[in-house]
Protein backbone atom coordinates (compact mmCIF):
# COMPACT_ATOMS: atom_id res chain seq x y z
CA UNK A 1 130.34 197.72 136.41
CA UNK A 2 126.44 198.96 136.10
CA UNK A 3 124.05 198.27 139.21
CA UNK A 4 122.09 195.50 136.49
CA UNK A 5 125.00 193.74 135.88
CA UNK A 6 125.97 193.20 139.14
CA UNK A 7 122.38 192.02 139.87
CA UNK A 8 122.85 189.85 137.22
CA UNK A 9 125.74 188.34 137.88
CA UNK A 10 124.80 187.61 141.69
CA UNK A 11 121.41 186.02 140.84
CA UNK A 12 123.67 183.69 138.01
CA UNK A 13 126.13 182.69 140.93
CA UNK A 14 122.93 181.89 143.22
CA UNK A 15 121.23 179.65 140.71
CA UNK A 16 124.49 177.68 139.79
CA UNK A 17 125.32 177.59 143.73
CA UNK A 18 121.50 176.59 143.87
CA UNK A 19 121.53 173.98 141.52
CA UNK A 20 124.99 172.58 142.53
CA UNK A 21 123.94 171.65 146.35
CA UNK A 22 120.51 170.49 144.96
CA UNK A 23 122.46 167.96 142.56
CA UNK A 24 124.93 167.00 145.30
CA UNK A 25 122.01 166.15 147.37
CA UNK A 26 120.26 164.54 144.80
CA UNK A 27 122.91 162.44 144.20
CA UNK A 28 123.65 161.45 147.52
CA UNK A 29 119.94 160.36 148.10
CA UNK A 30 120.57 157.92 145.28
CA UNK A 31 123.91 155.99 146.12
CA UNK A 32 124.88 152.62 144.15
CA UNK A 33 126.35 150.45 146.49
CA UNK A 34 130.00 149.03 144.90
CA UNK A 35 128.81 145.62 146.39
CA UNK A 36 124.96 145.17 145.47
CA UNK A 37 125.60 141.42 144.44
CA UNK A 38 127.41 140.53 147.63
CA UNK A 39 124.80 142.48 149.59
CA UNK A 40 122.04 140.62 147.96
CA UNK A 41 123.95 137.21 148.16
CA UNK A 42 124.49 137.66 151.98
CA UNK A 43 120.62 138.57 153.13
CA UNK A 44 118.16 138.31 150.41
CA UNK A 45 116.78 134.76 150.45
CA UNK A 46 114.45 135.65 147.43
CA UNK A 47 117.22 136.55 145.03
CA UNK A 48 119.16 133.33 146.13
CA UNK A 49 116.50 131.34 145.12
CA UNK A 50 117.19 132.89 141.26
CA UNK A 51 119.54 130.99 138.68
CA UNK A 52 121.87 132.64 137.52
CA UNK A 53 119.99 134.88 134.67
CA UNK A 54 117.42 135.53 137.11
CA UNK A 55 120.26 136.89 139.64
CA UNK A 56 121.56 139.27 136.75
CA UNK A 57 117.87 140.55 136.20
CA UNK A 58 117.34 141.20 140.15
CA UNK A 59 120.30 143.02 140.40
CA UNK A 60 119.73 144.93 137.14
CA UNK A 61 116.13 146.47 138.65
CA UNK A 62 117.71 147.09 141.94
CA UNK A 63 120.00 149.75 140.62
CA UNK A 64 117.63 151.04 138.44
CA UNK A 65 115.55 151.45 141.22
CA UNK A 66 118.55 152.96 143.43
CA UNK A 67 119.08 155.21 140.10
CA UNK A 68 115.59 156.57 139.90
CA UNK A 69 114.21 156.66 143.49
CA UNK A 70 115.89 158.89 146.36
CA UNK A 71 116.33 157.21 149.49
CA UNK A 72 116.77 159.49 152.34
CA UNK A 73 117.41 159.43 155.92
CA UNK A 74 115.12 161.50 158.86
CA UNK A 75 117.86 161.90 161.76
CA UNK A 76 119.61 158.48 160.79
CA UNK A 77 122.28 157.52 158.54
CA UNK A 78 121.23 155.74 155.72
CA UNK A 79 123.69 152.53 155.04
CA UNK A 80 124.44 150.25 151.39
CA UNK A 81 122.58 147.34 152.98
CA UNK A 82 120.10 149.52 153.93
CA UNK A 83 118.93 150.88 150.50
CA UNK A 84 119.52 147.07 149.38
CA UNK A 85 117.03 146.33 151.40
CA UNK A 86 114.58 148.76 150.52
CA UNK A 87 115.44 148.08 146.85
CA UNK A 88 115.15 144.61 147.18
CA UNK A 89 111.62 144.79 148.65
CA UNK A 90 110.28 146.93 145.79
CA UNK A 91 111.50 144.59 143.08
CA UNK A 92 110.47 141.31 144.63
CA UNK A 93 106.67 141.51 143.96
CA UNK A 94 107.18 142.89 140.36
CA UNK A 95 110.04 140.62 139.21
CA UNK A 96 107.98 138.60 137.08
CA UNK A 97 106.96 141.73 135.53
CA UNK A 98 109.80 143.31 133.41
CA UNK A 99 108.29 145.97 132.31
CA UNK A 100 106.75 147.22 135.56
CA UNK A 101 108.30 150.26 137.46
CA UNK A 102 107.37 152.43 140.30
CA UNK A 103 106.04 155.95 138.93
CA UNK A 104 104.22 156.33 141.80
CA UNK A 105 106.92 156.68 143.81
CA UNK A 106 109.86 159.89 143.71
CA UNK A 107 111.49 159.08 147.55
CA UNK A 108 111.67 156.89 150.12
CA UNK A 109 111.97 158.47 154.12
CA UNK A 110 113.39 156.52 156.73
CA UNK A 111 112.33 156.83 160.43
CA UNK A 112 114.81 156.50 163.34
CA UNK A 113 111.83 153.70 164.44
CA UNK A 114 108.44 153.47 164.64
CA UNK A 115 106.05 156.72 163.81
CA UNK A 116 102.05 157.55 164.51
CA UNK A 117 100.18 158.37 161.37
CA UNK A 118 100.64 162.26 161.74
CA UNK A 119 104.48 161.27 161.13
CA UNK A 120 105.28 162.37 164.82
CA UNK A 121 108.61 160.09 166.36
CA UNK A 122 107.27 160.98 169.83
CA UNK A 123 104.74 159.93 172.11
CA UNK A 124 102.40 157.11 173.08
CA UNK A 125 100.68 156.52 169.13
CA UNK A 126 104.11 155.57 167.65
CA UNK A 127 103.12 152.30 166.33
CA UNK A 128 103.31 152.38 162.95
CA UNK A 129 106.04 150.82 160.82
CA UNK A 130 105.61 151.75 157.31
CA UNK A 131 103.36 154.32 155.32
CA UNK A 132 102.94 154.78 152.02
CA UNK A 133 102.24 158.68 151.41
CA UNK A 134 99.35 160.85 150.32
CA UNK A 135 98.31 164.86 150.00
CA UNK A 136 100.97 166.84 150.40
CA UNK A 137 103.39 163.25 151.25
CA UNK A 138 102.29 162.17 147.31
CA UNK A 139 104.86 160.20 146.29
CA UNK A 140 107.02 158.99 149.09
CA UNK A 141 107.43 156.08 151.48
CA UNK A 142 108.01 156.28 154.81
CA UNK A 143 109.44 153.41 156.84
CA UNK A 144 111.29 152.62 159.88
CA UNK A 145 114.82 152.00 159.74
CA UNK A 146 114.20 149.04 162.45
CA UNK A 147 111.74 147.35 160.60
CA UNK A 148 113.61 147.56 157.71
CA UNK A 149 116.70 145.75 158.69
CA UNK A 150 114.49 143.08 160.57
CA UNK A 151 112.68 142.60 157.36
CA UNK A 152 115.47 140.90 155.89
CA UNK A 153 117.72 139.96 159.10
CA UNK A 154 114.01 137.82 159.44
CA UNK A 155 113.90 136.35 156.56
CA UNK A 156 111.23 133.56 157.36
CA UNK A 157 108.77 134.97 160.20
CA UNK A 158 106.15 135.91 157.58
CA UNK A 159 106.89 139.53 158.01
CA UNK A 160 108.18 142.05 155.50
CA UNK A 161 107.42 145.46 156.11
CA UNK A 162 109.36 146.36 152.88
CA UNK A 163 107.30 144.25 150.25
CA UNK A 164 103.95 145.05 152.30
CA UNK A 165 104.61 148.92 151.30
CA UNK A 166 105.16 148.53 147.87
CA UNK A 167 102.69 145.99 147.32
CA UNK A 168 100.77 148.51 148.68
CA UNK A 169 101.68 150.87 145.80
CA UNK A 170 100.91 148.18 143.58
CA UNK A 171 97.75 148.13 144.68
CA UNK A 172 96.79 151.84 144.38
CA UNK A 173 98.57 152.02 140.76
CA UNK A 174 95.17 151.15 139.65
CA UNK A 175 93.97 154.37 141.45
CA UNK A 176 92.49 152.98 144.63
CA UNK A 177 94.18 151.00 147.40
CA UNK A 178 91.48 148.73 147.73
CA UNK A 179 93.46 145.37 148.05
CA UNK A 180 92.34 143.97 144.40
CA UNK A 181 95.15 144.77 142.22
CA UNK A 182 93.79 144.87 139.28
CA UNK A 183 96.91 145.09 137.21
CA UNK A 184 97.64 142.09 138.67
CA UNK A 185 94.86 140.34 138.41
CA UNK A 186 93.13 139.46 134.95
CA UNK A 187 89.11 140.27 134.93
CA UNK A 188 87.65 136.24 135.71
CA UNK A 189 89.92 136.11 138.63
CA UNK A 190 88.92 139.08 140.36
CA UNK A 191 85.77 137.55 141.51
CA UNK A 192 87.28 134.77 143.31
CA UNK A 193 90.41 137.01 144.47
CA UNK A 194 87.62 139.24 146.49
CA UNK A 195 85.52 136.28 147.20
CA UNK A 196 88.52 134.54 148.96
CA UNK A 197 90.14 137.58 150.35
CA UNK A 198 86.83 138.39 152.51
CA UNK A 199 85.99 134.91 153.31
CA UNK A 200 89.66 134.73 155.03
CA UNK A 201 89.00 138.46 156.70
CA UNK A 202 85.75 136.69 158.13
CA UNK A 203 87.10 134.29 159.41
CA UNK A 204 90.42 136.08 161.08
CA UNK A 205 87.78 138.16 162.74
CA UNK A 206 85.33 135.27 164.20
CA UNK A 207 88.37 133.36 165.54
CA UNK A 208 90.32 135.93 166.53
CA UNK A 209 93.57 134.06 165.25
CA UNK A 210 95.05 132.86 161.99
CA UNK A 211 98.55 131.90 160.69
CA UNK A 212 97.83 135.13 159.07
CA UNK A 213 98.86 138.14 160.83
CA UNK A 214 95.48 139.65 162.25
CA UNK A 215 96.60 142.93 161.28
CA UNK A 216 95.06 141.87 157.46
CA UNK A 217 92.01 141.31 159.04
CA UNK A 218 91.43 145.47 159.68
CA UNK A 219 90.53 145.99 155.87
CA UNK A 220 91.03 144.46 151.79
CA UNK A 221 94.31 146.65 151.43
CA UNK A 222 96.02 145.45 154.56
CA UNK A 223 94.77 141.93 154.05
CA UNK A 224 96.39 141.88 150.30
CA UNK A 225 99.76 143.42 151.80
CA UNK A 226 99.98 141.12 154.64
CA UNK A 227 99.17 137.96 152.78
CA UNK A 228 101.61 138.80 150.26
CA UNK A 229 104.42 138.96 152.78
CA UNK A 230 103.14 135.70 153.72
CA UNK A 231 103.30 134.53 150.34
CA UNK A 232 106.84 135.90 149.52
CA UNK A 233 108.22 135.00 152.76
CA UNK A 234 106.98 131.63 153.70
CA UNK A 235 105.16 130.37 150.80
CA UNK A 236 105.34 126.42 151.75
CA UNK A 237 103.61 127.03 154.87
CA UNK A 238 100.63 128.96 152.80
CA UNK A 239 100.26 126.86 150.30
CA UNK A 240 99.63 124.00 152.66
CA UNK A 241 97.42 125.88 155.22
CA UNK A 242 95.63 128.19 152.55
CA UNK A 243 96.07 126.15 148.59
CA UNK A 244 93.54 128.23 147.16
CA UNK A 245 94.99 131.87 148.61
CA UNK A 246 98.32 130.58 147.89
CA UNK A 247 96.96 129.99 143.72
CA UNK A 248 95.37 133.08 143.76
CA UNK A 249 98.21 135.19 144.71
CA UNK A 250 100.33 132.65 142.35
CA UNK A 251 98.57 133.69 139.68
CA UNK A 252 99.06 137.39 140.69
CA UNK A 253 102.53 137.85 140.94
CA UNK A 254 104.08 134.62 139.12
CA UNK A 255 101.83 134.15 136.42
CA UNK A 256 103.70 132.06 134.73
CA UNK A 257 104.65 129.50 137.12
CA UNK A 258 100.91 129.18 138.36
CA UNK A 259 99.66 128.24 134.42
């Protein structure tokens, strides 16, 4: 056997052997869990709320997302309810849209807890729960496996760090996270979506409290993602305290209950 062949035949073996642990990994980064109805049943309060058809749907778009976006774990193991979870937040805001998927989005990182904006999982600026990811982190998610879990194990404190990260990637689909989602929103109600949104922020600010989490008060973008897991997760209580926030963000993401 010739010196070329040889060559050959070890750089064949190294790109199969390549492309077989790349696969496997691949793969395991996108489990289906057996159970997804069960899982869904037993902690998502938004998919119980569903007839039946509307069940069938959910679950449908969670395993498409599970199929199509790699979930991956940073020095934690990643479990089924886990990527429920995570799958479950992404569909909720767009489940009135059946045609909508992610494609700004190829993985999803979870944290062993909370993180500082450099990514770093040490030291005194770790206070940051979820991140959606830019430059050279284009096209992933980073969350905290903590906030995660309490996301849905708290199912009615207002709080979903799950849905405020995608809606987050809702908003910047448009091609700036600016907090008006203009897919979302149809051209005559953008003025009086921006109108509201800053004469809320205004107000958060003067008082220094809300029912909102003051955390929407630091810009548009948060305010859209934080009133959103407000809307998702305790709507009664917004729709009495705030009616016309609540029919704005009706009209956003269930159009057709809101006409």
């Amino acid at each position: 056997m010739d010196v070329v062949m040889v060559i050959a035949m070890v750089f064949i073996m190294s790109a199969v052997g390549f492309f077989y642990f790349a696969g496997k990994k691949n793969k395991d980064n996108h489990i289906l869990p057996d159970n997804i109805q069960q899982l869904l049943a037993d902690n998502v309060v938004f998919y119980n709320k569903l007839d039946d058809k509307g069940k069938q749907l959910f679950e449908a778009r969670v395993r498409h997302f599970l199929d199509t976006v790699a979930i991956r774990g940073v020095e934690v193991n990643v479990e089924e309810l886990d990527r429920v979870f995570i799958a479950a937040g992404a569909i909720i805001p767009i489940f009135n849209f059946p045609d909508w998927k992610y494609n700004n989005i190829s993985e999803v990182l979870l944290y062993k807890g909370t993180f500082s904006k450099e990514f770093d999982t040490d030291g005194d600026a770790r206070n940051v729960l979820g991140m959606v990811g830019d430059g050279v982190m284009h096209r992933e998610m980073i969350l905290s496996l903590p906030s995660v879990r309490s996301s849905f194990l708290n199912a009615t404190d207002g709080q979903n760090t799950v849905v405020h990260e995608f809606v987050h990637l809702l908003d910047k689909a448009d091609g700036s996270t600016d907090g008006i989602p203009e897919y979302l929103l149809a051209q005559p109600q953008i003025i009086p979506w921006v109108i509201r949104m800053h004469e809320t922020i205004n107000s958060m600010r003067a008082y220094g409290k809300s029912d909102i989490d003051l955390y929407g008060a630091t810009g548009d973008a948060e305010f859209f993602a934080v009133v959103a897991e407000y809307f998702f997760e305790k709507p009664d209580q917004l729709k009495q305290k705030h009616p016309d926030l609540y029919k704005l963000l009706e009209e956003m993401f269930s159009p057709s209950k809101a006409t």
